[in-house]
Protein backbone atom coordinates (compact mmCIF):
# COMPACT_ATOMS: atom_id res chain seq x y z
CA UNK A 1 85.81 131.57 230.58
CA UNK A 2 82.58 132.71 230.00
CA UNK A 3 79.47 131.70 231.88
CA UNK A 4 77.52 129.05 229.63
CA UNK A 5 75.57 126.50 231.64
CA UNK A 6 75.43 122.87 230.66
CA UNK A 7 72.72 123.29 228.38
CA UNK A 8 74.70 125.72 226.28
CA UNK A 9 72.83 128.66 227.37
CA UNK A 10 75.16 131.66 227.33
CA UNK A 11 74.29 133.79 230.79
CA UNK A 12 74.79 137.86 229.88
CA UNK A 13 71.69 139.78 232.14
CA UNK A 14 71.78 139.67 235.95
CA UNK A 15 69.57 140.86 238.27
CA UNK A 16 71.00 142.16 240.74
CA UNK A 17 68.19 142.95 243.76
CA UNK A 18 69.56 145.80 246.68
CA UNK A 19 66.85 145.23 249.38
CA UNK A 20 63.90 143.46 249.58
CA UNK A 21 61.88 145.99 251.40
CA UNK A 22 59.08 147.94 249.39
CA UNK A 23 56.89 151.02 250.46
CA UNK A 24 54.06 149.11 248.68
CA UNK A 25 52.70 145.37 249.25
CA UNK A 26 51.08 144.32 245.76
CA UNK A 27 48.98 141.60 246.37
CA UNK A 28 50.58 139.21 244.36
CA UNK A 29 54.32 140.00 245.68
CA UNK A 30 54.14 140.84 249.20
CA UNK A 31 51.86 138.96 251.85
CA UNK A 32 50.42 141.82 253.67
CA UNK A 33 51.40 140.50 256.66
CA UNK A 34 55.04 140.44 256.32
CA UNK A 35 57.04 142.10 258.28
CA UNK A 36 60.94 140.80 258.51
CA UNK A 37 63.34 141.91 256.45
CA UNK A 38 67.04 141.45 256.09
CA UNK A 39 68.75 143.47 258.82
CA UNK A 40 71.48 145.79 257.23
CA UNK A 41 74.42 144.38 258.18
CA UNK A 42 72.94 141.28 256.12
CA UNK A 43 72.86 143.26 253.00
CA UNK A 44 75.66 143.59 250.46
CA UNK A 45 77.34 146.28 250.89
CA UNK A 46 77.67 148.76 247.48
CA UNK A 47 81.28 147.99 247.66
CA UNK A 48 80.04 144.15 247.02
CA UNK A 49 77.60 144.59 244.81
CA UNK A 50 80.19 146.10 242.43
CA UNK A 51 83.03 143.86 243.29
CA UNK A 52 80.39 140.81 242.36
CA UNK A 53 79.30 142.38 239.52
CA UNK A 54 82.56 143.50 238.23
CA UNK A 55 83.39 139.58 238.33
CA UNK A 56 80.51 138.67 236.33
CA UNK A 57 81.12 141.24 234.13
CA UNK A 58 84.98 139.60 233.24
CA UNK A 59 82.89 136.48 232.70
CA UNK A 60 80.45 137.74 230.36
CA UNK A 61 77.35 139.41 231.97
CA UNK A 62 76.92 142.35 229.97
CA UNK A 63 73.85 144.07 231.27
CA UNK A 64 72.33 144.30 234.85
CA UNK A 65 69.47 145.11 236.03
CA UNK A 66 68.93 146.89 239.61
CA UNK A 67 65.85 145.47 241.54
CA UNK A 68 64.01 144.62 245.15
CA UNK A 69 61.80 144.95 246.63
CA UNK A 70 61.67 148.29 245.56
CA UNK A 71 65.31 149.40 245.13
CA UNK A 72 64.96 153.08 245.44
CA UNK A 73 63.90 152.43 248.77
CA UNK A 74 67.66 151.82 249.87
CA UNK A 75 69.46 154.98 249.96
CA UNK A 76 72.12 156.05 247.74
CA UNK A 77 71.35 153.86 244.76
CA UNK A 78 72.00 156.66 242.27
CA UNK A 79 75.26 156.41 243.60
CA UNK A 80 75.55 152.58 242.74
CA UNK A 81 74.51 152.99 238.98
CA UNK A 82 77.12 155.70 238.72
CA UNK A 83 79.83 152.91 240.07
CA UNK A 84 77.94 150.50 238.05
CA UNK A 85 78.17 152.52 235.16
CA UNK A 86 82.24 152.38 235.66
CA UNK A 87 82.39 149.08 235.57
CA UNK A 88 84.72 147.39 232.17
CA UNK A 89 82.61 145.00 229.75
CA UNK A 90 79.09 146.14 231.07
CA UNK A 91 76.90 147.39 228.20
CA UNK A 92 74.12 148.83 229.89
CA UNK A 93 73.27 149.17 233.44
CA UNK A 94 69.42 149.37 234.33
CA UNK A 95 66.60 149.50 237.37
CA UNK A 96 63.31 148.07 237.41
CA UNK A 97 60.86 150.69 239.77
CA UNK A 98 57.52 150.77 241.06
CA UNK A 99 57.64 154.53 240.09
CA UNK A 100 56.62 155.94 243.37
CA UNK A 101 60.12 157.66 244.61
CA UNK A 102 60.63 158.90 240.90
CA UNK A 103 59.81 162.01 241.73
CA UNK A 104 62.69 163.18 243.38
CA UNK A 105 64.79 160.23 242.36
CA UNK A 106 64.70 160.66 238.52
CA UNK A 107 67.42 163.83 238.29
CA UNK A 108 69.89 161.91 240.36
CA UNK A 109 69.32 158.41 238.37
CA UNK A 110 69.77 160.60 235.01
CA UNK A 111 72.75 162.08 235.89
CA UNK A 112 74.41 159.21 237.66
CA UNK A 113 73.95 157.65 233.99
CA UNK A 114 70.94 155.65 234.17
CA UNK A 115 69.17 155.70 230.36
CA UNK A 116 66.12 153.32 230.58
CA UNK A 117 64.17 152.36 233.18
CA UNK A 118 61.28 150.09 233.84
CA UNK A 119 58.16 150.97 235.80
CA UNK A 120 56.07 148.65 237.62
CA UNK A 121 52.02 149.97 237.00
CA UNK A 122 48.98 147.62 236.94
CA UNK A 123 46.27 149.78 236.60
CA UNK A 124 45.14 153.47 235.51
CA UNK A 125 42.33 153.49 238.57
CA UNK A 126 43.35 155.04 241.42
CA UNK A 127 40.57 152.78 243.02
CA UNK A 128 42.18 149.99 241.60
CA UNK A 129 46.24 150.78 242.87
CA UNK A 130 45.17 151.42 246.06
CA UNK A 131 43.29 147.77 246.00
CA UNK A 132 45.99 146.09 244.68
CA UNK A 133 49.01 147.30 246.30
CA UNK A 134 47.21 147.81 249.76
CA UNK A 135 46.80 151.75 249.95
CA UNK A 136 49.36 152.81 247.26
CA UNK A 137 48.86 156.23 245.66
CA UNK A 138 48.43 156.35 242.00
CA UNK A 139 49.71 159.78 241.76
CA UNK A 140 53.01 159.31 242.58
CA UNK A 141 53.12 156.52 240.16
CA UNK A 142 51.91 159.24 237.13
CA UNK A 143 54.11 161.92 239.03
CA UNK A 144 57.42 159.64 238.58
CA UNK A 145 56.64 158.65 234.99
CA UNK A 146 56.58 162.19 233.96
CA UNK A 147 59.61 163.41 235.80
CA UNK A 148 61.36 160.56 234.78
CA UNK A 149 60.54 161.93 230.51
CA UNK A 150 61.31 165.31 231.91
CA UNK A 151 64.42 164.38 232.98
CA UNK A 152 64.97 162.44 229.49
CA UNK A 153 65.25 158.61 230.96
CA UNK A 154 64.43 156.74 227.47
CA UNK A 155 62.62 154.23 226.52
CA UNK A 156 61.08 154.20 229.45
CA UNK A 157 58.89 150.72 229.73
CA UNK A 158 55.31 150.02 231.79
CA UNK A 159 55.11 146.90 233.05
CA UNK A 160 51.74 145.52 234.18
CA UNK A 161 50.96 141.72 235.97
CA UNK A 162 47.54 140.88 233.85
CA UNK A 163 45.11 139.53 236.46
CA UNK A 164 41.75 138.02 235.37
CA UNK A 165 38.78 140.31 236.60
CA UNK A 166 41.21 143.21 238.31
CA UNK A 167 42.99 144.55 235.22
CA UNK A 168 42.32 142.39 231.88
CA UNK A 169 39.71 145.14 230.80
CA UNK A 170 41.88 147.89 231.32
CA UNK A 171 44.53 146.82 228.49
CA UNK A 172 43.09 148.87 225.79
CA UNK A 173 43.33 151.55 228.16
CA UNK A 174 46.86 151.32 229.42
CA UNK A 175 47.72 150.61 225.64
CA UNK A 176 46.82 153.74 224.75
CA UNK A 177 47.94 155.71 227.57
CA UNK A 178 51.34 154.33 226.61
CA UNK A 179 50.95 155.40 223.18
CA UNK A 180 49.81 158.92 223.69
CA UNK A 181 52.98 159.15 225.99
CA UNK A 182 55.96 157.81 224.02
CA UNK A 183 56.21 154.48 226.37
CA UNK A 184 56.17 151.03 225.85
CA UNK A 185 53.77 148.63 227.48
CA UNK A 186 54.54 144.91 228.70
CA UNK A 187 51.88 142.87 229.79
CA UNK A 188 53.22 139.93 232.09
CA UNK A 189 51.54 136.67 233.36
CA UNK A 190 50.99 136.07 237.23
CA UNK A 191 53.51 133.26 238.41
CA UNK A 192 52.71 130.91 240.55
CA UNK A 193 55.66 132.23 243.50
CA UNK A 194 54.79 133.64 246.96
CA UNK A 195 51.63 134.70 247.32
CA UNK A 196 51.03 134.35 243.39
CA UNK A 197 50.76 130.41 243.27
CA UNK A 198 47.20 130.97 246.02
CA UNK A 199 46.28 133.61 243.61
CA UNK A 200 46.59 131.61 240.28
CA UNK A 201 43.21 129.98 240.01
CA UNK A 202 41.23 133.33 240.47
CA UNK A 203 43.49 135.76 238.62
CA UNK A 204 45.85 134.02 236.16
CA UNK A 205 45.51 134.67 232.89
CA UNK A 206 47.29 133.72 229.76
CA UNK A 207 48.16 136.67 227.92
CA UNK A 208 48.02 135.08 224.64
CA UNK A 209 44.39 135.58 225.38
CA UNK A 210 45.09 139.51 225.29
CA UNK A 211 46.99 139.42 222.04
CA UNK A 212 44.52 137.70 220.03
CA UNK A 213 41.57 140.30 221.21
CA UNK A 214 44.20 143.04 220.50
CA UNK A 215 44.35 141.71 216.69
CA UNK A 216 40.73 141.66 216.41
CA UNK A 217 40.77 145.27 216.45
CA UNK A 218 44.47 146.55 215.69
CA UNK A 219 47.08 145.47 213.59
CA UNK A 220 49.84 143.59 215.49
CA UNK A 221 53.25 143.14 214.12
CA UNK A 222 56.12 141.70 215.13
CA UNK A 223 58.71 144.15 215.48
CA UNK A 224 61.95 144.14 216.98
CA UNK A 225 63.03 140.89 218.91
CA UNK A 226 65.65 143.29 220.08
CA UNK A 227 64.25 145.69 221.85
CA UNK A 228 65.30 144.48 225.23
CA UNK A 229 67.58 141.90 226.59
CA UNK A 230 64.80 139.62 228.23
CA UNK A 231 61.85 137.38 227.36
CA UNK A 232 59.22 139.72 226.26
CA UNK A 233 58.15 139.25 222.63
CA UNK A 234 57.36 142.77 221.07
CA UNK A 235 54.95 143.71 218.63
CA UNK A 236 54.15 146.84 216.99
CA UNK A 237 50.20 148.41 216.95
CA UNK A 238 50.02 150.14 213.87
CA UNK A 239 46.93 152.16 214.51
CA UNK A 240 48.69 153.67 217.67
CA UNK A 241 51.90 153.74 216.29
CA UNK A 242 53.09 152.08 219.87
CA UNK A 243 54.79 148.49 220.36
CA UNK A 244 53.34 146.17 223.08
CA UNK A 245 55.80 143.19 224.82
CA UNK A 246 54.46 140.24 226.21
CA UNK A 247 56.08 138.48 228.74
CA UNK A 248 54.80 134.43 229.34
CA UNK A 249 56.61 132.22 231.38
CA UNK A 250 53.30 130.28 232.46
CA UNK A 251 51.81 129.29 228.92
CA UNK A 252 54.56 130.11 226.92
CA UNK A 253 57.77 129.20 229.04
CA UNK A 254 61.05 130.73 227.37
CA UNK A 255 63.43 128.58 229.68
CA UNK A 256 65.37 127.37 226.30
CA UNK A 257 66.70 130.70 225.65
CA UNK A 258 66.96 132.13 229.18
CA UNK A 259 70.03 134.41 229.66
CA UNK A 260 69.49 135.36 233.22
CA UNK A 261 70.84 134.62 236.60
CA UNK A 262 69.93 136.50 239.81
CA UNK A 263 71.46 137.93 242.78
CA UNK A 264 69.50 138.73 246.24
CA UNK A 265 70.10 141.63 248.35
CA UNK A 266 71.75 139.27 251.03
CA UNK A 267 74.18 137.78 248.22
CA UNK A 268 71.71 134.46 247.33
CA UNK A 269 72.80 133.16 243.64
CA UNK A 270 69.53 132.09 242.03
CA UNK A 271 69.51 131.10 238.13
CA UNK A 272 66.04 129.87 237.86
CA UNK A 273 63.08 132.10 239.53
CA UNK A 274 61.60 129.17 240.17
CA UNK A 275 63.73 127.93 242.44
CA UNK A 276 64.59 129.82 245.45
CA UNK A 277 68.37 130.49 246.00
CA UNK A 278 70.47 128.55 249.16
CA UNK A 279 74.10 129.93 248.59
CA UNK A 280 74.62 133.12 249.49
CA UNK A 281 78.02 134.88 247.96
CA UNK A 282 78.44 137.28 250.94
CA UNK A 283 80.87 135.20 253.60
CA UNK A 284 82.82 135.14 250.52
CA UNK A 285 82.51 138.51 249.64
CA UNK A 286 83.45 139.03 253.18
CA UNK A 287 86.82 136.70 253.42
CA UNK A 288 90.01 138.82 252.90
CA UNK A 289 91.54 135.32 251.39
CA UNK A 290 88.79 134.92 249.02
CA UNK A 291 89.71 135.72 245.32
CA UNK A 292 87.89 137.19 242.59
CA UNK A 293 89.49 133.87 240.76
CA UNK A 294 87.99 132.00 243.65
CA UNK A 295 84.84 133.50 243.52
CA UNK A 296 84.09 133.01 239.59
CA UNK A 297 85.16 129.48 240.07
CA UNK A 298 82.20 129.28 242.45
CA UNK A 299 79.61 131.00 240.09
CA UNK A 300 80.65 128.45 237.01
CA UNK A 301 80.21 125.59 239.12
CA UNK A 302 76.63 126.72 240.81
CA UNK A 303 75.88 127.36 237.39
CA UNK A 304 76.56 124.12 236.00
CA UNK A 305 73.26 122.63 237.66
CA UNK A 306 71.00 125.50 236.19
CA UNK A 307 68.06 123.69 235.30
CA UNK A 308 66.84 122.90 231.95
CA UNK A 309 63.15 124.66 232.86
CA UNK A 310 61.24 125.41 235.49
CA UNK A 311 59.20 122.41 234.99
CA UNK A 312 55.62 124.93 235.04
CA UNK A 313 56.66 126.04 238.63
CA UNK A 314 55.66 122.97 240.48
CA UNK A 315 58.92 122.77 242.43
CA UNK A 316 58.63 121.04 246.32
CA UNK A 317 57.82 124.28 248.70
CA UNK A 318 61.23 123.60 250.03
CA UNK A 319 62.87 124.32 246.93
CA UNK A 320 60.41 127.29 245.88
CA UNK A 321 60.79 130.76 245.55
CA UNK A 322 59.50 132.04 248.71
CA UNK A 323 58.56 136.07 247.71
CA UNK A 324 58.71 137.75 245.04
CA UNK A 325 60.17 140.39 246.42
CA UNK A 326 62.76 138.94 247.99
CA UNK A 327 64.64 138.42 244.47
CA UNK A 328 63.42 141.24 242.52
CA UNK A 329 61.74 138.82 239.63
C-alpha cells in the first residue's frame, strides 16, 4: 500500500539524517554551546538505515536524501550510497553537504554512484563564514565545490539561509558566482526551529523580497517546476543564463503539497519539521521478531496523523523541533 497520509498527500522523498554531529556550528543550526551528541551505539547502524529504507522504498519513497548534521562527518558514507544505490524502486539517491570534507570525499561519493549533490554556502566572504558558522573556513567550502565538478557530480545545487543584514546584499553576488560556474542557487528562508526561532526578529527575511529586486534588474522566468523533488520554486535569469530556486516555508508555506517525511540518525520518524519526532524506529529495527510487514504497518499508521501544516511554526516547545541539526532539515 503506498504511503498517502490522510490528507491525500502521496509521501515519495525521505530524509534520511546519519549523525547529528557537524565540524561547523552555523549560527542558526547549532547553539554554540552544544556539546552532546548521540553516542554510537544509539545510531542506526548502515545495515538499518538500508533495511528502513528498503521498506519505504516497497511503499513508495522513491528518492532519499542523506543528511545531519553534517553527514560526511560519519565515516563510511560513500559506502551507504553505494548500498543505497542497490536498493529496488529507489529513483535517485542524494546528500545534502556543507561542502567542507568534499575535498577528499567527492571521488569516493562519485564512484559509489552519487550524481547530484547539494551544498550548504551562505556567503562568498571569508569574513562572513567564519562569523556565521563560528570559525569555519571558506576555502574548503570553494575547494569541495570544485572537486566535486572535477569529479563530474551534476547539477550540483548552492543552498544559502537569506538572513537580513548578514547575507541579503550578497545575492547578486552568489547569483552570479553560480552562473559563471554551471550551479544552481537556492535561496531559503530562516525557520523559526532551534536557535532560528531567537534569531527570527533580527534576521528573517522573506525571500519574496529578493525575487522582486532580482526582476527589477533581470528577467525572471519560471522554468522547470521539475527540477528537483522538493519545495523550491525555480526560475530562470535570462541575462545569466542561470536558474535561481526559492525555498519559503515562512511566507509562502508549501505544506499542501509536501511529499516528505524524515528519519533521525537515532531512528526518530518525523513528517512535519515542525514538529519534533518522539518514536524512534530503532528497538524495532533491533527486535529479531519484528517484521518488515510489521514495521510498514507502523510507518502508515504514524503517518496517518501527519499534520495538515505546520500552523507558521508556533507549535508548544514540547512538541518543537529542538535543532536543526538534529534532523538534517
Amino acid at each position: 500500500m503506498p504511503l498517502i497520509d490522510s490528507f491525500q498527500r502521496k509521501i515519495e522523498y525521505l530524509r534520511f539524517s546519519v549523525i547529528d554531529q557537524c565540524n561547523i556550528r552555523c549560527q542558526y543550526c547549532m547553539p554554540p554551546e552544544q556539546k552532546l551528541w548521540e553516542k554510537q551505539p544509539n545510531l542506526l547502524t548502515f545495515d538499518e538505515i538500508c533495511r528502513m529504507v528498503t521498506i519505504l522504498a516497497s511503499l513508495g519513497v522513491r528518492r532519499v536524501r542523506i543528511t545531519g548534521g553534517e553527514p560526511l562527518v560519519r565515516k563510511g558514507v560513500p559506502d551507504l550510497i553505494r548500498r543505497l544505490n542497490d536498493v529496488s524502486d529507489l529513483d535517485e539517491v542524494l546528500l545534502t553537504t556543507n561542502g567542507i570534507p568534499l575535498p577528499t570525499l567527492a571521488r569516493p561519493l562519485r564512484d559509489a554512484g552519487l550524481e547530484k549533490i547539494n551544498i550548504h554556502l551562505d556567503t562568498l566572504s571569508a569574513e562572513k563564514f567564519c562569523k556565521i558558522t563560528y570559525g569555519g573556513d571558506i576555502r574548503k567550502v570553494l575547494t569541495g565545490i570544485e572537486e566535486s565538478q572535477r569529479v563530474g557530480l551534476q547539477p550540483i545545487k548552492l543552498n544559502a539561509v537569506l538572513q537580513k543584514g548578514i547575507n541579503d546584499d550578497e545575492v547578486e553576488d552568489l547569483l552570479r558566482f553560480t552562473a559563471n560556474h554551471g550551479l544552481i542557487l537556492r535561496l531559503i528562508e530562516m525557520m523559526p526551529i532551534g536557535p532560528g526561532r531567537e534569531l527570527m526578529p533580527s534576521l528573517y527575511m522573506p525571500v519574496r523580497l529578493i525575487r522582486e529586486k532580482l526582476a527589477e534588474k533581470y528577467t525572471l522566468s519560471p522554468t522547470n517546476p521539475h527540477l528537483g523533488g522538493g519545495p523550491a520554486v525555480y526560475y530562470r535569469v535570462k541575462e545569466l543564463n542561470t536558474v535561481i530556486g526559492f525555498i519559503s516555508p515562512v511566507s509562502e508555506p508549501f505544506c499542501g503539497t509536501c511529499n516528505r517525511i524524515r528519519i533521525s540518525s537515532d531512528g526518530r520518524f518525523q513528517d512535519c519539521l515542525a514538529f519534533d519526532g518522539t518514536f524512534s524506529f530503532r528497538d524495532l529495527l533491533r527486535n529479531p521478531l519484528m517484521t518488515d510487514e510489521r514495521i510498514a504497518a507502523k510507518v502508515h499508521w504514524l503517518l496517518s496523523g501527519k499534520a495538515e501544516s505546520h500552523d507558521d511554526f508556533q507549535q508548544a516547545a514540547d512538541i518543537r523541533t529542538p535543532c536543526m541539526t538534529g534532523i538534517g532539515g
